[in-house]
Protein backbone atom coordinates (compact mmCIF):
# COMPACT_ATOMS: atom_id res chain seq x y z
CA UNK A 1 146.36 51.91 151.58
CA UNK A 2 148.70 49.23 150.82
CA UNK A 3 152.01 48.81 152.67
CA UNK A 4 154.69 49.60 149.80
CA UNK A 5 156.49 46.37 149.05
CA UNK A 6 159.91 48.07 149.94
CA UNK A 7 162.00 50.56 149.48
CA UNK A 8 164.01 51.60 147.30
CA UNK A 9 166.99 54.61 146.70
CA UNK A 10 167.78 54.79 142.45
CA UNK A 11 171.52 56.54 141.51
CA UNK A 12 171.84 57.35 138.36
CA UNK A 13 173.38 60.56 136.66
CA UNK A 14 171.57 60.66 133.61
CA UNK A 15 167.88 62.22 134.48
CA UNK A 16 165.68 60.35 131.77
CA UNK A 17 166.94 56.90 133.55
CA UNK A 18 166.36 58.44 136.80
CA UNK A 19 162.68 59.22 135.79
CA UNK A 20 161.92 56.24 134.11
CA UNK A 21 163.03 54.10 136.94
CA UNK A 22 161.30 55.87 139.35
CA UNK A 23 157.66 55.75 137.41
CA UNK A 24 158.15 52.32 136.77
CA UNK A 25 158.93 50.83 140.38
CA UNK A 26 156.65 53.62 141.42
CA UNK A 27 153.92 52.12 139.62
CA UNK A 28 155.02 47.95 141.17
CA UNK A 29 154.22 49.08 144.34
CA UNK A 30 157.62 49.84 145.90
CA UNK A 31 158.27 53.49 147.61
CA UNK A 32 161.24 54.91 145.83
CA UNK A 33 163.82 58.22 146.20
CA UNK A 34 166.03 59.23 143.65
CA UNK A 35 170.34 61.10 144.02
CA UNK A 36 171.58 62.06 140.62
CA UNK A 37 174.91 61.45 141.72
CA UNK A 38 177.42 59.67 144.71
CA UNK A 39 177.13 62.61 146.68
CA UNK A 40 173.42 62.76 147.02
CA UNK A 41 173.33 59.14 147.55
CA UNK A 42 175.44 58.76 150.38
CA UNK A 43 173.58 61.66 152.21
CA UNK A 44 170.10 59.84 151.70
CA UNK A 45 171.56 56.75 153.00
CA UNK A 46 172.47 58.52 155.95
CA UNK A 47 169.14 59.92 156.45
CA UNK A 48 167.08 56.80 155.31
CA UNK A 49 166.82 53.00 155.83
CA UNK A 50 165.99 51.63 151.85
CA UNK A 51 165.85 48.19 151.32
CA UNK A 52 167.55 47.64 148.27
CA UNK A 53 170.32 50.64 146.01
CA UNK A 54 169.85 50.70 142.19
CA UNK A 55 173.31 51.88 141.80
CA UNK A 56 174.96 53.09 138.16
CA UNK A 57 178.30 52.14 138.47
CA UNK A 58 179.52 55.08 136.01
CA UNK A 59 179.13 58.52 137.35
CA UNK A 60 181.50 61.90 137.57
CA UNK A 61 183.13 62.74 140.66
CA UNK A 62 182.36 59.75 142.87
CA UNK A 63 181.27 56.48 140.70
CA UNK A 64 179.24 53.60 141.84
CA UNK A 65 182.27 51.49 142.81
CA UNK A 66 183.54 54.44 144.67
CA UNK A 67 180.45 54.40 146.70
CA UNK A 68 179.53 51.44 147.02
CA UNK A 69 181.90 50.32 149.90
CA UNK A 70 180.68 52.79 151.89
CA UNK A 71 176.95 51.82 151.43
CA UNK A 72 177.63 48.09 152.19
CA UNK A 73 179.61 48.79 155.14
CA UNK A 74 176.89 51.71 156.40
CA UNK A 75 174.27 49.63 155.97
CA UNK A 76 174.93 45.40 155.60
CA UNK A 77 170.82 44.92 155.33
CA UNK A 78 171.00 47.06 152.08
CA UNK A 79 171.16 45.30 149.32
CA UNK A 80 172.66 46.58 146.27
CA UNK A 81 172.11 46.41 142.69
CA UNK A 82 174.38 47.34 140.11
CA UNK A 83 173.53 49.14 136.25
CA UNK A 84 176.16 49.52 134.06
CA UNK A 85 176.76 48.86 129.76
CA UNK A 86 178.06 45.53 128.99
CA UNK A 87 181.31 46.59 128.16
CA UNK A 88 182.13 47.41 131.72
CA UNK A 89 180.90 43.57 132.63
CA UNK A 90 184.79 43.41 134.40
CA UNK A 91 183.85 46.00 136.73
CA UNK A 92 180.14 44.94 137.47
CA UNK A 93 181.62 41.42 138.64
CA UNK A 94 184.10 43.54 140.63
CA UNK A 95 181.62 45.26 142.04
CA UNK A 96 179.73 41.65 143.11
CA UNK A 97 183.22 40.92 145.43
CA UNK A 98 182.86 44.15 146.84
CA UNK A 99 179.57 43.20 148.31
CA UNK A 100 177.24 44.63 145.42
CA UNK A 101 174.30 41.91 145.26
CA UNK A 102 173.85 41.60 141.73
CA UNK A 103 174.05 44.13 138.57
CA UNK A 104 171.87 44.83 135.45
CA UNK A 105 173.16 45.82 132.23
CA UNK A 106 171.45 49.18 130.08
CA UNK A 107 169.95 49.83 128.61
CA UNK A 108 167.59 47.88 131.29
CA UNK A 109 165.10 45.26 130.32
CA UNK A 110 162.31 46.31 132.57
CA UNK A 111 161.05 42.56 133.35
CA UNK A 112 164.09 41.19 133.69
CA UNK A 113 165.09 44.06 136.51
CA UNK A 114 162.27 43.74 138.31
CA UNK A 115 162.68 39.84 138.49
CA UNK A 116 166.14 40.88 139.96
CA UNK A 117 164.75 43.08 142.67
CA UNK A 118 162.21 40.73 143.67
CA UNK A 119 165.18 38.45 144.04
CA UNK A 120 166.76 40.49 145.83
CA UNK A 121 164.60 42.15 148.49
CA UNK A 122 163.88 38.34 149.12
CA UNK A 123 167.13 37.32 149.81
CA UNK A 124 167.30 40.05 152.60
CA UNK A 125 163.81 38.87 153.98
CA UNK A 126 165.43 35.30 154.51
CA UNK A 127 168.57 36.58 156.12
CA UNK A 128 166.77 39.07 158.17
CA UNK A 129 164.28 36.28 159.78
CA UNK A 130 167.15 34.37 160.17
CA UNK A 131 168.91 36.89 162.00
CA UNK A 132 166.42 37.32 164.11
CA UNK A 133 165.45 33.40 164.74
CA UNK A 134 169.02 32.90 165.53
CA UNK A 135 168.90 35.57 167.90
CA UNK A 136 166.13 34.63 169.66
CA UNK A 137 167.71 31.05 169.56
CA UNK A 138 170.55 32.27 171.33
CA UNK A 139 168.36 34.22 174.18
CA UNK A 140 166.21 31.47 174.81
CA UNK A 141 169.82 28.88 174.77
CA UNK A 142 170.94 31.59 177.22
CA UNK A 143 168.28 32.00 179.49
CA UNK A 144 167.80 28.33 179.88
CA UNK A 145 171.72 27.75 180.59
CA UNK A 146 171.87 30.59 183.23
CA UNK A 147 168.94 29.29 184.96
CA UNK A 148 169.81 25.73 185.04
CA UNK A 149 173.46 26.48 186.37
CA UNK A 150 171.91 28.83 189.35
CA UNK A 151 169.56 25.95 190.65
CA UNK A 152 172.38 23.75 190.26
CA UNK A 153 174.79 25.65 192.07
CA UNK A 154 172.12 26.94 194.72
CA UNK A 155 171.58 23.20 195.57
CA UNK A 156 174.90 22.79 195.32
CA UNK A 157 175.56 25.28 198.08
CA UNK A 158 172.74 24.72 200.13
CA UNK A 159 173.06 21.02 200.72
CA UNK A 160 176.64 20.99 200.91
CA UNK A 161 179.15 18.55 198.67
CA UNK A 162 179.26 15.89 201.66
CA UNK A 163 175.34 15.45 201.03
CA UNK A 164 176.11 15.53 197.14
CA UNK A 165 177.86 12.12 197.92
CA UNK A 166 174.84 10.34 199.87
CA UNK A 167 173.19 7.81 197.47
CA UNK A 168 170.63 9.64 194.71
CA UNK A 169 171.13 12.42 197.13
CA UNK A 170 168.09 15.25 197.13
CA UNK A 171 169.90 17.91 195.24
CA UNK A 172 170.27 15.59 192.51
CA UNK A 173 166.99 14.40 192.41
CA UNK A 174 165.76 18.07 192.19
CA UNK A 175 168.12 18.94 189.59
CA UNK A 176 166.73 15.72 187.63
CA UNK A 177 162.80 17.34 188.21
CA UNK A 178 164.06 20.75 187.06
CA UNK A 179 166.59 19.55 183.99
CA UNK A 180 163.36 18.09 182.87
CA UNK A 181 160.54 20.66 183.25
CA UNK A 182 162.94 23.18 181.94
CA UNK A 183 163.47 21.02 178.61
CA UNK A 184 159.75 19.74 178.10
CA UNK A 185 159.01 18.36 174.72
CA UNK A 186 155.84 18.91 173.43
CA UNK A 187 153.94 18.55 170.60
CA UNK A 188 157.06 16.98 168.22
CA UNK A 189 155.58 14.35 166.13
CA UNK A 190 158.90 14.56 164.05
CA UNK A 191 161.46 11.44 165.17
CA UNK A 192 164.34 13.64 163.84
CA UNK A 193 162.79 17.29 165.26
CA UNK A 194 162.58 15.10 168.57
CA UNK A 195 166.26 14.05 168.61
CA UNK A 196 167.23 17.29 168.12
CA UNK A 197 165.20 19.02 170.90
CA UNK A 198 167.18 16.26 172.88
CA UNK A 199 170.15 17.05 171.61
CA UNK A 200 170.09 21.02 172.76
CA UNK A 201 168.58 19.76 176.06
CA UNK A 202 171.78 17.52 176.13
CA UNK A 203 174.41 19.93 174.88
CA UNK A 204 172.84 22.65 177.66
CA UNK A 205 173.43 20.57 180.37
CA UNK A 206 176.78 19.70 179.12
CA UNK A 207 177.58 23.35 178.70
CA UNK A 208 176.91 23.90 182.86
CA UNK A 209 179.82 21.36 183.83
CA UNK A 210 182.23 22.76 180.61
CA UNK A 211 181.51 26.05 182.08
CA UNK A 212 183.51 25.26 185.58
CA UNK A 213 186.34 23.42 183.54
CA UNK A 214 187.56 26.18 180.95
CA UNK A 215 189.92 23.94 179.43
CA UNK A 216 187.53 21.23 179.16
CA UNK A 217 185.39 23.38 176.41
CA UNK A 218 184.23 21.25 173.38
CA UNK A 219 185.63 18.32 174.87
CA UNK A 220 182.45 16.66 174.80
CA UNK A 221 182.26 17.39 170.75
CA UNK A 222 185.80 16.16 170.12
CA UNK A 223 185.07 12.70 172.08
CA UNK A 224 181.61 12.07 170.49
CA UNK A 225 183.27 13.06 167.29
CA UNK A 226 186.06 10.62 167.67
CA UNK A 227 183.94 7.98 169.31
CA UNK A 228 181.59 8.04 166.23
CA UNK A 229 184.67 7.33 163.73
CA UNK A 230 185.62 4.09 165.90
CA UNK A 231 181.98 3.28 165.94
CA UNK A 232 182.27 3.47 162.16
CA UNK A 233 184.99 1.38 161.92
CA UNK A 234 184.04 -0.89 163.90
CA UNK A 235 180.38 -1.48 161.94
CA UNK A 236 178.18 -0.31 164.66
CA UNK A 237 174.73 0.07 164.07
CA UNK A 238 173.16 3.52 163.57
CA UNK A 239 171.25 3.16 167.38
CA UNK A 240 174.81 2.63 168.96
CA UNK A 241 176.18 5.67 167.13
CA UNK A 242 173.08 7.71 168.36
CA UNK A 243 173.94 6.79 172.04
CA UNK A 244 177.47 7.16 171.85
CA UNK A 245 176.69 11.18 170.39
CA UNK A 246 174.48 11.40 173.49
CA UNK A 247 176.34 9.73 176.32
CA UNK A 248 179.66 11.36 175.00
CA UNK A 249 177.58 14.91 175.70
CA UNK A 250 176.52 13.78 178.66
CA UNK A 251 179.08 11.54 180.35
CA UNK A 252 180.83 14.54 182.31
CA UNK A 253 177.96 16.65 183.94
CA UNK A 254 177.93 14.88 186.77
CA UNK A 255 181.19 17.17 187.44
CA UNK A 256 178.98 19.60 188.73
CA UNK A 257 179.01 18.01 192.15
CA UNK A 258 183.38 17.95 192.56
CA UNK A 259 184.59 21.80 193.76
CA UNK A 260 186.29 24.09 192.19
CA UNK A 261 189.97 23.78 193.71
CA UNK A 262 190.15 19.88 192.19
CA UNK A 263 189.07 20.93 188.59
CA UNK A 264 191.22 23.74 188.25
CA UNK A 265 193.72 22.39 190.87
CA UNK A 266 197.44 23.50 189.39
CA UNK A 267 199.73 20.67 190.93
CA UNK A 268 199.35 17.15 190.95
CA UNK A 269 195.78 15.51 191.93
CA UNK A 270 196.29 13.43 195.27
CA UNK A 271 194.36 9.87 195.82
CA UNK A 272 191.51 12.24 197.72
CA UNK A 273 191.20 14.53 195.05
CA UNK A 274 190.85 11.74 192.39
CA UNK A 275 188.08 10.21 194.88
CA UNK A 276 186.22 13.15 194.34
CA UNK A 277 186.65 13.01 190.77
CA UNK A 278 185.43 9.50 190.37
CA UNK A 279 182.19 10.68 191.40
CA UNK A 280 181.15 11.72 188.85
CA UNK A 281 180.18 9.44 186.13
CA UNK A 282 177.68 8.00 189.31
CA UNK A 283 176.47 11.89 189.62
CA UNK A 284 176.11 12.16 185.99
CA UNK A 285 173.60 9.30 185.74
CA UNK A 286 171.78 10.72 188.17
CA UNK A 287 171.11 13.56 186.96
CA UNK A 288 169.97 12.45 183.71
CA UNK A 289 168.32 9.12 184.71
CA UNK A 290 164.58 11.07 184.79
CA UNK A 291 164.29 11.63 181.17
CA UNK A 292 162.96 8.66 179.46
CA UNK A 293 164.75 9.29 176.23
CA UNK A 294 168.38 9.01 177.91
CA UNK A 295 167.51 5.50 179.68
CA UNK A 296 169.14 3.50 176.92
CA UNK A 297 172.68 5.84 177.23
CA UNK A 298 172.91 5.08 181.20
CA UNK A 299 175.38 2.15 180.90
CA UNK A 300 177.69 4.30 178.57
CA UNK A 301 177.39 7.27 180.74
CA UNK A 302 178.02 5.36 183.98
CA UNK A 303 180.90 3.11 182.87
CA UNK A 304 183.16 5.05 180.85
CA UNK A 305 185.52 5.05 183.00
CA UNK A 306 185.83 1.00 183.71
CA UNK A 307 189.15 -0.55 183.18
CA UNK A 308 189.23 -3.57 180.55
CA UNK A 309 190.98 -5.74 183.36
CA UNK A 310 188.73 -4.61 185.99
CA UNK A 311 191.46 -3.27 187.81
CA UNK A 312 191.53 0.23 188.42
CA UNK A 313 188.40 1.49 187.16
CA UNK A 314 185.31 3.00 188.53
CA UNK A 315 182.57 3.22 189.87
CA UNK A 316 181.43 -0.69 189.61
CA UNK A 317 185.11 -2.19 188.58
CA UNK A 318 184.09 -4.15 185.20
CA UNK A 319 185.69 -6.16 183.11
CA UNK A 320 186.15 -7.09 179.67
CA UNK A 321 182.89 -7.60 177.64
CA UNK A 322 180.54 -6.40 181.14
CA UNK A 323 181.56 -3.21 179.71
CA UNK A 324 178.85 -2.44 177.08
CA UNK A 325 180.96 -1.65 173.85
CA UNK A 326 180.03 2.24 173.80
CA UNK A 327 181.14 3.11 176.77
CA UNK A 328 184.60 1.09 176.01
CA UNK A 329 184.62 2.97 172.67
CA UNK A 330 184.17 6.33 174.42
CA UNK A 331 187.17 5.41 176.92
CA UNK A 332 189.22 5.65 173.86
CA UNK A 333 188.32 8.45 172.71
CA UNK A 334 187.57 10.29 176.05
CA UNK A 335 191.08 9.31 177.01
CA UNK A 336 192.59 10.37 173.68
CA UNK A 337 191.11 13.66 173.71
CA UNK A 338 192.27 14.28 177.64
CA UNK A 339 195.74 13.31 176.91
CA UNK A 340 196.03 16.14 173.93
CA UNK A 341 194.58 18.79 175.82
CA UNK A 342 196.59 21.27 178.36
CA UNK A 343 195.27 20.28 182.08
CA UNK A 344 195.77 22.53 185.09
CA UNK A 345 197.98 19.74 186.52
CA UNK A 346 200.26 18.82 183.41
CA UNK A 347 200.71 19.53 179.87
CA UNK A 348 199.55 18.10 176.41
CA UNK A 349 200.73 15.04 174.41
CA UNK A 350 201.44 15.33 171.00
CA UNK A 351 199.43 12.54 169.14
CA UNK A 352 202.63 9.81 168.84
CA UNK A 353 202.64 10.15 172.83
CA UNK A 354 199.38 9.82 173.54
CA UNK A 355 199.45 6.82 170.93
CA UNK A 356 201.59 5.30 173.28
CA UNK A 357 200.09 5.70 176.19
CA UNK A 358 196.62 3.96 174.68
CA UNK A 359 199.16 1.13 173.12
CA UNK A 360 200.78 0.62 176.50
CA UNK A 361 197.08 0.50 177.99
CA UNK A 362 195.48 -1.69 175.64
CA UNK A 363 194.06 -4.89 176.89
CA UNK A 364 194.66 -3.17 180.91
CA UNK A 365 192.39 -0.09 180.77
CA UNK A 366 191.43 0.08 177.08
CA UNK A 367 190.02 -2.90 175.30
CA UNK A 368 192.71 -3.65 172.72
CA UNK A 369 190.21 -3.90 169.66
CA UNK A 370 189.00 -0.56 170.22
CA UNK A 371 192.77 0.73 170.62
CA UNK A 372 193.86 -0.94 167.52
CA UNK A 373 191.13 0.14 165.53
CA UNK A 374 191.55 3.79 166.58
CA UNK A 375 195.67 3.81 166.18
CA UNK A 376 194.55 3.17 162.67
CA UNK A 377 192.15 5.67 162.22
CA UNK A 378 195.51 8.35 163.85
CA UNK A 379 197.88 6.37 160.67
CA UNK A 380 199.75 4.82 164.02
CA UNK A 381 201.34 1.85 163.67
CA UNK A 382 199.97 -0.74 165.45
């Protein structure tokens, strides 16, 4: 016996409708019940599941606009037809705001409805396998997330921070090993389904470090998107706005490796603390350095936070143009981004101070071309 090919509850008051309905969709191949008013209606939808309500929007006592609420809301996956005369079109496009999925005018045109509920029934397929792929999405996101920040922070623990700081130190190197079995790519021919598998891989290991800096969340979003709109102004190529997305993901997870009491330290950092934090662009390289398709975004990653003058930046002091143009461009914005957000230790800038402070640093820790071209971008004059 064939499955049915869904199911489906008709409300209509008037009987021959009722009847004629039900032989016809009988006879399609869909499993259908009848109510001959709101009443009976809203106690079969609270004893059955149907897929889609043929609903008359003019009854006695309760009407189909009355009830129809009270479906939707009972039962979101139902979706809901409307019949009604053409003279109460006003309502039946009501009836669509109120959640109703479409509506059919009588008398009915037999063809034409059954186009509609084939419409129909499909639209709820779609968003019900979507529903669930998203779900299952977010489960597999999750699981990977969870398990990646426990072997982090069990090497963490079990080697200790001073051993975090020994050069490409083991717990690193394990991490690396793990980061990458955990994110295998197989089997993707696709150039774009590849960048995006790299991407989540990416944006998972991002989420680990975000997750021990609360305020830091989307930070990593903001500066790639403000990195790409300098990299855009300034004529980049689309391969240079690829790795700055990437290495603006990735340039922070190296914070895994600084404790707790610096990142959410309350008072000011001291020159040990910052020591600490300098870390970890160094940390964040190595953890990524493993996977082939993040060798060209190194550089950025590592020397993002090198001054201009090769004064007081880290971890290799560069200067000027030794500082491959991403990773100047995602100072900028890195530094933009960090000045307008709340830190444990001080407060936000509004976007005129933080101007200022990238004006007053231009050509000294920000290249000055970079600076100019995003004070333009902000409508600051330069």
């Amino acid at each position: 016996m064939e499955e049915p090919r869904g199911t489906i509850l008709i409300v209509d008051d008037e009987e021959p409708s009722r009847a004629t309905l039900y032989r016809k969709l009988q006879a399609d191949g869909y499993n259908c019940a009848v109510a001959n008013d709101g009443e009976g209606a809203l106690w079969k939808t609270s004893v059955q599941e149907f897929d889609l309500v043929l609903l008359d929007l003019d009854m006695p006592v309760l009407s189909g606009m009355e009830i129809l609420p009270r479906i939707v809301d009972g039962h979101p996956d139902t979706c809901v037809v409307m019949m009604t005369t053409i003279e109460n079109m006003p309502s039946a496009v009501e009836a669509m705001k109120e959640g109703a999925y479409d509506y059919v005018f009588k008398p009915l045109n037999m063809d034409d409805l059954g186009m509609r509920i084939e419409k129909a029934l499909e639209k709820r397929r779609l968003a019900l396998e979507n529903r669930e792929f998203q779900i299952h999405l977010e489960q597999k996101v999750e699981l990977q997330v969870s398990q990646i920040r426990k072997y982090l922070y069990e090497a963490v623990e079990a080697l200790g921070l001073e051993q975090m700081s020994l050069d490409k130190p083991e717990a690193v190197r394990q991490a690396q090993r793990y980061a990458k079995r955990m994110f295998q790519i197989s089997g993707t021919k696709d150039a774009a389904d590849m960048r995006e598998a790299y991407l989540q891989m990416a944006r998972t290991l991002a989420s680990i470090a975000e997750a021990r800096e609360p305020y830091a969340s989307g930070h990593a979003d903001r500066v790639g998107l403000l990195a790409n709109e300098i990299a855009i102004r300034l004529g980049c190529s689309d391969e240079m706005k690829r790795q700055i997305k990437f290495a603006a993901i990735l340039q922070d997870i190296g914070k895994i490796v600084i404790p707790d009491s610096i990142l959410s330290k309350q008072g000011n950092l001291t020159p040990a603390d910052f020591k600490e934090i300098n870390r970890h662009p160094t940390a964040s390289v190595e953890i990524i350095q493993r996977v082939e398709y993040f060798k060209d975004i190194l550089p950025l990653v590592e020397s993002h936070h090198e001054w201009y003058d090769g004064g007081g930046g880290y971890p290799k002091k560069l200067k000027g143009e030794q500082i491959p143009l991403g990773a100047r461009i995602l100072a900028v914005a890195d530094a933009y981004d960090a000045l307008t957000c709340q830190r444990p230790h001080r407060p936000s800038l509004t976007t005129d101070q933080a101007a200022q402070v990238l004006k007053r640093g231009a050509g000294k820790q920000w290249d000055p071309q970079v600076v100019e071209t995003f004070l333009k971008k902000l409508g600051v004059t330069v």
